[in-house]
C-alpha atoms as a PDB file:
ATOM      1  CA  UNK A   1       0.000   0.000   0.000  1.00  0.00           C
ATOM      2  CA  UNK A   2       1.235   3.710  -0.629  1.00  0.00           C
ATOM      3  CA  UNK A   3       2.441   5.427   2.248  1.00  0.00           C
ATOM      4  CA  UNK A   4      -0.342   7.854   3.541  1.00  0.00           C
ATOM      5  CA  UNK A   5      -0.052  11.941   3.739  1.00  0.00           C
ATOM      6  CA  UNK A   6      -1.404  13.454   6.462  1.00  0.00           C
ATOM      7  CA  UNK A   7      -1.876  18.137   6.176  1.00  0.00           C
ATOM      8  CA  UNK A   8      -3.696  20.105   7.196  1.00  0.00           C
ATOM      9  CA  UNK A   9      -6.592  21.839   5.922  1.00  0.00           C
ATOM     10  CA  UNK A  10      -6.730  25.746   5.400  1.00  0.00           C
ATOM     11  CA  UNK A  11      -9.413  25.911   3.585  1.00  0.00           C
ATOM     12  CA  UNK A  12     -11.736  24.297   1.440  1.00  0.00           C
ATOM     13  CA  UNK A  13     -12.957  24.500  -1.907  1.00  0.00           C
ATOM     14  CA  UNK A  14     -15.415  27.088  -3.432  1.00  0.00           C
ATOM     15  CA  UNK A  15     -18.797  24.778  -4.692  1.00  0.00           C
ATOM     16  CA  UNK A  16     -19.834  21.389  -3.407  1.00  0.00           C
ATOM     17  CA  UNK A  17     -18.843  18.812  -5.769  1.00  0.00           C
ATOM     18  CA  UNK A  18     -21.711  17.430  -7.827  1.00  0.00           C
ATOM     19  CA  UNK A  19     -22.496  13.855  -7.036  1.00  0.00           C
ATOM     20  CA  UNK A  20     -21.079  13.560  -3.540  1.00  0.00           C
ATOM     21  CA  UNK A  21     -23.791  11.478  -1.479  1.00  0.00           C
ATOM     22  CA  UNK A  22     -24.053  11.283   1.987  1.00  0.00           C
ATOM     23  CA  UNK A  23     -23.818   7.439   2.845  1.00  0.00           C
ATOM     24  CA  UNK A  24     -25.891   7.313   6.624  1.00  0.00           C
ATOM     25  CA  UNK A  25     -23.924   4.129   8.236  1.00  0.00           C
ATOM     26  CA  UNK A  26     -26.422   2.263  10.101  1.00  0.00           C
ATOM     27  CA  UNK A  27     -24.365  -1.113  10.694  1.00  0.00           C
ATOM     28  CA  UNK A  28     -23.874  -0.517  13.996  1.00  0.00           C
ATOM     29  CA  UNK A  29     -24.941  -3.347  17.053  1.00  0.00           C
ATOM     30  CA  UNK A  30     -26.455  -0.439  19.140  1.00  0.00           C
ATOM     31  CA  UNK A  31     -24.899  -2.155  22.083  1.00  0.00           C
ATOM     32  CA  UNK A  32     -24.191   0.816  24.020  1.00  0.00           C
ATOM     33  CA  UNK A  33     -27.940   2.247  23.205  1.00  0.00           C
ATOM     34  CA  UNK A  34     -29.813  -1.388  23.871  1.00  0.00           C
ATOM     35  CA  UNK A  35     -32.168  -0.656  20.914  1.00  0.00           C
ATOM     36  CA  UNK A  36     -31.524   0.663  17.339  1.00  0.00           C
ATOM     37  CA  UNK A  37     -30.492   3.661  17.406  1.00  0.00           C
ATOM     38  CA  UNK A  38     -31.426   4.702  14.121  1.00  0.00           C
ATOM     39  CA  UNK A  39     -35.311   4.642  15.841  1.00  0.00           C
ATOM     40  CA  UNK A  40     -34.521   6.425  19.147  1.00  0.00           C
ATOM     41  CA  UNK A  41     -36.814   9.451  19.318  1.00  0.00           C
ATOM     42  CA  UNK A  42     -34.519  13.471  19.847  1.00  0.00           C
ATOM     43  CA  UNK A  43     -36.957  15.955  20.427  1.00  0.00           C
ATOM     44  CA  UNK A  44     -39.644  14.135  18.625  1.00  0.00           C
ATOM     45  CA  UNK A  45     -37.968  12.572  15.388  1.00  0.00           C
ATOM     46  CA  UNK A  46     -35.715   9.485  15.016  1.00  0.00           C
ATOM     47  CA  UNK A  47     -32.095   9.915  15.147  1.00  0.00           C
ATOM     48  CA  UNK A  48     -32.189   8.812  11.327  1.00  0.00           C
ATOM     49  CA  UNK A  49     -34.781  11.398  10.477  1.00  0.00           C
ATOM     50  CA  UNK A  50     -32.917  14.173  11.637  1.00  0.00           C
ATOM     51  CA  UNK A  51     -29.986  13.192   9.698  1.00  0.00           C
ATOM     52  CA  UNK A  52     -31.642  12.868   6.473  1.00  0.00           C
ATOM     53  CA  UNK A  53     -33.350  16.304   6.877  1.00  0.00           C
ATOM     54  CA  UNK A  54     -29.877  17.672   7.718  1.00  0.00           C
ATOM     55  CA  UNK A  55     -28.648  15.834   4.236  1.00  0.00           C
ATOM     56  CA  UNK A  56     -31.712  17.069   2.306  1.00  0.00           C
ATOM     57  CA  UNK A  57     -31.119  20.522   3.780  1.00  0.00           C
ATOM     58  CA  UNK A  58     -27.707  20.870   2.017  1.00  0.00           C
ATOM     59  CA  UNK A  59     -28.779  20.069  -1.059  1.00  0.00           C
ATOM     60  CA  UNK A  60     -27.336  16.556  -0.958  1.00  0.00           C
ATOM     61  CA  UNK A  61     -28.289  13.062  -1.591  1.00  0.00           C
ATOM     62  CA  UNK A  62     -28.267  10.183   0.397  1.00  0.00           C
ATOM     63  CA  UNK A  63     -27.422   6.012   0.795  1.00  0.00           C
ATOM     64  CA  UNK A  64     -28.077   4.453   3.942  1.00  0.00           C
ATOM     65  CA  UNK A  65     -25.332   1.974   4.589  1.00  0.00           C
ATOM     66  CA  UNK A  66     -26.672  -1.659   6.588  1.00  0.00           C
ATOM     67  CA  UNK A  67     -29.496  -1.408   9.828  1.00  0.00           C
ATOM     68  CA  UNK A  68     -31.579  -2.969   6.872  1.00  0.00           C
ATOM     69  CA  UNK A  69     -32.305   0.039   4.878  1.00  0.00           C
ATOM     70  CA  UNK A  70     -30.572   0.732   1.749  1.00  0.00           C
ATOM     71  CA  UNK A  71     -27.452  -0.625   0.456  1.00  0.00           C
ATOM     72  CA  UNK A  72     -26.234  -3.801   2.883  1.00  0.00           C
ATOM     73  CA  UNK A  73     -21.918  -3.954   3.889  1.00  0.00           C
ATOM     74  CA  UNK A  74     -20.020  -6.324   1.567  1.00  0.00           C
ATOM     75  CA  UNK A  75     -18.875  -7.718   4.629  1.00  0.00           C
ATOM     76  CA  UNK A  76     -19.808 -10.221   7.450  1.00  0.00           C
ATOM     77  CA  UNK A  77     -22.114  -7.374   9.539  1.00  0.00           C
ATOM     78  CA  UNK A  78     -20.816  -5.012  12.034  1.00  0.00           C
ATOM     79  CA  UNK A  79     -16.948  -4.996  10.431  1.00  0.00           C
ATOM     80  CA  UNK A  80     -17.803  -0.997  11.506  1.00  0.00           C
ATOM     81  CA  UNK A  81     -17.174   2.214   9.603  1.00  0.00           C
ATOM     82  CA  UNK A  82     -14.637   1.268   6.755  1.00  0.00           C
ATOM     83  CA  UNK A  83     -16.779  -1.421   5.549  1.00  0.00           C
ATOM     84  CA  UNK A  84     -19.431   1.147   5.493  1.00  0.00           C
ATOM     85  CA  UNK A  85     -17.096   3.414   3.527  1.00  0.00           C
ATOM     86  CA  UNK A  86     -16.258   0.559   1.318  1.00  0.00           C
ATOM     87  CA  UNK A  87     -20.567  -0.712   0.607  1.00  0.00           C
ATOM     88  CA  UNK A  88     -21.221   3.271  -0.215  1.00  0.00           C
ATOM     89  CA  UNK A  89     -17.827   3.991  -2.637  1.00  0.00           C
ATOM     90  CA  UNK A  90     -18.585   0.338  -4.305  1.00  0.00           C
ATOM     91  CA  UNK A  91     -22.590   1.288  -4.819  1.00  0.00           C
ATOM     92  CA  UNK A  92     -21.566   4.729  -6.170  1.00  0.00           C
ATOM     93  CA  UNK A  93     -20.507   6.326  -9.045  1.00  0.00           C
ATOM     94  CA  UNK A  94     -19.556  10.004  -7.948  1.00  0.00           C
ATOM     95  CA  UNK A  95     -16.389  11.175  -7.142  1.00  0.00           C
ATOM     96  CA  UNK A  96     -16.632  10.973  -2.953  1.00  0.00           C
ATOM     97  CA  UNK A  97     -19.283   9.711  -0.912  1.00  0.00           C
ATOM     98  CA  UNK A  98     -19.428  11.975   3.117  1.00  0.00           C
ATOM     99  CA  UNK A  99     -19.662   9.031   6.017  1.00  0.00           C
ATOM    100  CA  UNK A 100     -21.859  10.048   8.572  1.00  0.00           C
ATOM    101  CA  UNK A 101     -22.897   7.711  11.681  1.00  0.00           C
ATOM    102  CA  UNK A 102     -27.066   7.425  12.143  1.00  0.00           C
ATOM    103  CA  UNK A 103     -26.676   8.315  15.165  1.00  0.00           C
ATOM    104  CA  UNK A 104     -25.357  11.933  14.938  1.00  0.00           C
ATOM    105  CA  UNK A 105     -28.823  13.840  14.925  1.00  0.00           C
ATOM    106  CA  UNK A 106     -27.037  17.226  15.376  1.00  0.00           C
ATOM    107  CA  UNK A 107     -25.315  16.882  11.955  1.00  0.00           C
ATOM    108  CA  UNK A 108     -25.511  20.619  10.256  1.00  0.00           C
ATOM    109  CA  UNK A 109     -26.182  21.163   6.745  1.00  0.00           C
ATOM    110  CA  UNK A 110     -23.491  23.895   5.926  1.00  0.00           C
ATOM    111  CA  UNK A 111     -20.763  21.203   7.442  1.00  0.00           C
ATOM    112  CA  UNK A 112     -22.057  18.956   4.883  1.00  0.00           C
ATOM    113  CA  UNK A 113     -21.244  21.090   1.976  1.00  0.00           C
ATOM    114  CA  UNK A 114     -17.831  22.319   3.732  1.00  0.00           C
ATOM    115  CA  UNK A 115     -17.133  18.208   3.720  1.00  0.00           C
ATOM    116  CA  UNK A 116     -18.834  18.040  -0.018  1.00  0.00           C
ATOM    117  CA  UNK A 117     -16.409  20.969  -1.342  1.00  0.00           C
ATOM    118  CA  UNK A 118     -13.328  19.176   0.532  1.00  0.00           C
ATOM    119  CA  UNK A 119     -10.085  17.970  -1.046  1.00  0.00           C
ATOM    120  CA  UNK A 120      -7.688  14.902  -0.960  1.00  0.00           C
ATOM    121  CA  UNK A 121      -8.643  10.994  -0.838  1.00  0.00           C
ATOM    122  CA  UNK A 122      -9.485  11.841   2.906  1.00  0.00           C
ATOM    123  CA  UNK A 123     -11.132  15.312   4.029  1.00  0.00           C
ATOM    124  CA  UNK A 124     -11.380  14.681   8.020  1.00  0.00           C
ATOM    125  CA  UNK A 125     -12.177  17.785  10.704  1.00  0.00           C
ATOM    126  CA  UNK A 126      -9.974  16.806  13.390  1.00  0.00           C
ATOM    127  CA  UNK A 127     -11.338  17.064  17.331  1.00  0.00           C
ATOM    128  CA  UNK A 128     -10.670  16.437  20.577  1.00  0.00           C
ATOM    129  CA  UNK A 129      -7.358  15.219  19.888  1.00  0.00           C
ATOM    130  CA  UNK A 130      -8.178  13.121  17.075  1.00  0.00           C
ATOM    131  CA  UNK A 131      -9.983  13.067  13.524  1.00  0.00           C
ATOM    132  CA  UNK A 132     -13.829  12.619  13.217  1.00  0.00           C
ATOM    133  CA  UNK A 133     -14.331   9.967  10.424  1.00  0.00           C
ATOM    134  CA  UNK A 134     -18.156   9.314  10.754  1.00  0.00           C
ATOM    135  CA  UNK A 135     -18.178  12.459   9.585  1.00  0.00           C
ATOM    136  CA  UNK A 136     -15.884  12.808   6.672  1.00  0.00           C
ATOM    137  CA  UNK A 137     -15.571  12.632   2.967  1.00  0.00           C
ATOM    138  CA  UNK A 138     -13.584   9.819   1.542  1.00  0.00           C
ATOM    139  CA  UNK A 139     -12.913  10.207  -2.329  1.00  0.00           C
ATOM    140  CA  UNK A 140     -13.429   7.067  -5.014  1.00  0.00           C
ATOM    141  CA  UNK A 141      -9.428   6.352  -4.890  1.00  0.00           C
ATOM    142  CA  UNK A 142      -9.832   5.476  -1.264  1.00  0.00           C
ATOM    143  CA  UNK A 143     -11.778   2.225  -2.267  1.00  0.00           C
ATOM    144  CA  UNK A 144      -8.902  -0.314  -3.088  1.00  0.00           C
ATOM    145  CA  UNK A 145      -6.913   1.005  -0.121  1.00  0.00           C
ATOM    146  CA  UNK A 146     -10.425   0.079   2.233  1.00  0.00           C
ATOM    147  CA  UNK A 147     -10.572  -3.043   0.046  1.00  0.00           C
ATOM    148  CA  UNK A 148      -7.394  -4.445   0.903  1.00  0.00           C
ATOM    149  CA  UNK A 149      -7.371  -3.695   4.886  1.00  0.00           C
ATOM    150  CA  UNK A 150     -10.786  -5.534   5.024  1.00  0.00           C
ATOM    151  CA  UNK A 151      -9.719  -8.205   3.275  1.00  0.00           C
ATOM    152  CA  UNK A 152      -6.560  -8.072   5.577  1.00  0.00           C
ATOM    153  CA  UNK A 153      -8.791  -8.420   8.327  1.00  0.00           C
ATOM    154  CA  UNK A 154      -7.851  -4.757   9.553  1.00  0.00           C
ATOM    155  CA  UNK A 155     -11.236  -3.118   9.770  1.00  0.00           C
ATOM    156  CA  UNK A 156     -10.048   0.232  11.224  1.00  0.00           C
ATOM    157  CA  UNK A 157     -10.321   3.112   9.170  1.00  0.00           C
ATOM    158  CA  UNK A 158      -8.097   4.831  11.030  1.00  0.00           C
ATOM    159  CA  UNK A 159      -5.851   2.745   9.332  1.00  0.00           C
ATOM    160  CA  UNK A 160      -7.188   3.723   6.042  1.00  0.00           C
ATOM    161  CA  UNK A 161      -6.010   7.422   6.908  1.00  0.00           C
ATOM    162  CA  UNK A 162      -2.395   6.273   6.906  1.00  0.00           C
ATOM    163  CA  UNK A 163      -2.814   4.870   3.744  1.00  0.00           C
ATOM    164  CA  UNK A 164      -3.880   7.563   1.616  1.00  0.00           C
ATOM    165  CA  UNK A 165      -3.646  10.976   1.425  1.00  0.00           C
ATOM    166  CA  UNK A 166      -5.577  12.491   4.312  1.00  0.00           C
ATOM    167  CA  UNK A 167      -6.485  16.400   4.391  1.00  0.00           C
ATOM    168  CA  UNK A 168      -7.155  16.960   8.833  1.00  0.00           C
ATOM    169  CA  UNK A 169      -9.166  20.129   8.920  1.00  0.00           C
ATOM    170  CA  UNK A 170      -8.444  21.730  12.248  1.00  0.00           C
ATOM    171  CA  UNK A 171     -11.222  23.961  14.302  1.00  0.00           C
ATOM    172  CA  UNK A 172     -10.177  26.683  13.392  1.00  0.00           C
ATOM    173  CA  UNK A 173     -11.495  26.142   9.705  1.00  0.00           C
ATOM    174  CA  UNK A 174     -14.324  24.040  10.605  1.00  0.00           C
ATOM    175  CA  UNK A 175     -15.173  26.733  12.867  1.00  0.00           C
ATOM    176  CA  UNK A 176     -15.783  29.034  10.148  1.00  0.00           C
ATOM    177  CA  UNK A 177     -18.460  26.738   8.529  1.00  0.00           C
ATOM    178  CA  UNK A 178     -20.816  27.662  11.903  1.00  0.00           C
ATOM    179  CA  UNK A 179     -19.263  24.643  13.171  1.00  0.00           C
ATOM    180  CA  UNK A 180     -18.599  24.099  17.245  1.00  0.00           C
ATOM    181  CA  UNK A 181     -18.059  20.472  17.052  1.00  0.00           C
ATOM    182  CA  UNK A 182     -22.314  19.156  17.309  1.00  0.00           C
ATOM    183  CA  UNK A 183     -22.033  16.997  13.828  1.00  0.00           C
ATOM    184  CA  UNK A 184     -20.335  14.625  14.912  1.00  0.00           C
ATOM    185  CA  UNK A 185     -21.515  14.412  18.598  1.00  0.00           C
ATOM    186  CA  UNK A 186     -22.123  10.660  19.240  1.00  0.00           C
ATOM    187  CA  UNK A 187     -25.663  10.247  20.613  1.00  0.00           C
ATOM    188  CA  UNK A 188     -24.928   6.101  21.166  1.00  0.00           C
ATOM    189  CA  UNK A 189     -26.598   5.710  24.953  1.00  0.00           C
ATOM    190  CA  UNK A 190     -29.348   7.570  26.515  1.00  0.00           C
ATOM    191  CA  UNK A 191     -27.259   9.701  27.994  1.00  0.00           C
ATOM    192  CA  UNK A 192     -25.627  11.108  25.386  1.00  0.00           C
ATOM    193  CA  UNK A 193     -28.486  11.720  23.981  1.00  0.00           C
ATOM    194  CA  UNK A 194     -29.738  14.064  26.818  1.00  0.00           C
ATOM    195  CA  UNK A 195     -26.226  15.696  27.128  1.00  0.00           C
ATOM    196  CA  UNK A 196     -26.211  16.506  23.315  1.00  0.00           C
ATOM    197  CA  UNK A 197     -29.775  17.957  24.236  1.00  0.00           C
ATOM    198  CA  UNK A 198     -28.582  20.414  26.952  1.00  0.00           C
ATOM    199  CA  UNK A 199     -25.750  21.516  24.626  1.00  0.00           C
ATOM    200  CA  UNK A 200     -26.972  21.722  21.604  1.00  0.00           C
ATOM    201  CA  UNK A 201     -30.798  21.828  22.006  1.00  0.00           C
ATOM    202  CA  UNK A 202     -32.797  20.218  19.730  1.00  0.00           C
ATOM    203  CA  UNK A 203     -31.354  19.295  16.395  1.00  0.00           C
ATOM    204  CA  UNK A 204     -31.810  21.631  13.630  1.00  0.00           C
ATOM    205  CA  UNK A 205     -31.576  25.066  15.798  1.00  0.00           C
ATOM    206  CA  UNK A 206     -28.493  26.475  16.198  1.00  0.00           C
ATOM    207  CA  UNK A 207     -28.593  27.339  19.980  1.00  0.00           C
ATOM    208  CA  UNK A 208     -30.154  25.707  22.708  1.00  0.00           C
END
């Protein structure tokens, strides 16, 4: 495999790049949430409503990746994000495909087209000490690289980001897209769900 570049972003590109889709990864074993999360109710609309309006609301379409909607992984289920990555660059013919979890209901529509308008194989904002890839876009030439690790039985796709050439976009250029860090806030237990609600207040408003 090519060695991977990792730089930093400082700045993104001017128009969202037609035929990016949003793949919604619903794979997931909901362990930590004891019931799918792509169901569970914030503020009065599934976790996997919310996202889709978020997608819809940037002018972008979507794929939802496994839960039993959509497009199903290649792989045995729950092999996690890359083989979600790999399901949505595979059923696609555009040039990158934005990985989002289902169960980030406070996704915002302007980071969507920031991610859409992104460069490099990778285009990863990079938080608390470490990038955010459930909510990331991931060019066509990353497929063979997520190919092989899978098939190498290395299912991380923080792996994948050594591999290839991997733009980190640090806060203070994400911040600039009105973002404080809510897309990718993990709502994966109950209690996340009701701290995301006292931060963030319910998704789709900007404040609490």
């Amino acid at each position: 495999m090519a060695t991977g570049r990792t730089t930093d972003a400082g700045g993104y590109g001017e128009d969202v790049n037609d035929g990016v889709v949003v793949a919604v990864l619903a794979g997931g074993r909901s362990t930590r949430m004891g019931r799918v999360k792509a169901d569970v109710d914030v503020a009065g609309r599934t976790m996997r409503a919310h996202v889709l309006a978020a997608v819809a609301a940037a002018g972008l379409d979507a794929i939802e990746v496994g839960g039993g909607r959509g497009i199903p992984d290649l792989r045995a289920a729950h092999r996690g994000p890359l083989a979600g990555v790999e399901a949505a660059l595979t059923a696609t013919e555009g040039p990158a495909v934005i990985a989002v979890a289902v169960d980030q209901p406070w996704l915002l529509p302007a980071t969507l087209r920031a991610l859409a308008a992104g460069e490099g194989d990778a285009f990863v904002p990079y938080a608390d000490g470490k990038p955010q890839v459930t909510c990331a876009r991931y060019a066509a030439g990353c497929l063979p690289a997520a190919t092989q690790l899978l098939d190498a039985g290395l299912g991380s796709i923080q792996g994948l980001l050594a591999e290839i050439q991997t733009v980190l976009v640090p806060p203070e250029v994400w911040a600039t897209w009105g973002e404080d860090g809510r897309s990718w806030f993990s709502a994966d237990t109950a209690e996340a769900v009701a701290a995301g609600l006292g931060a963030f207040g319910a998704p789709g408003t900007l404040h609490p």
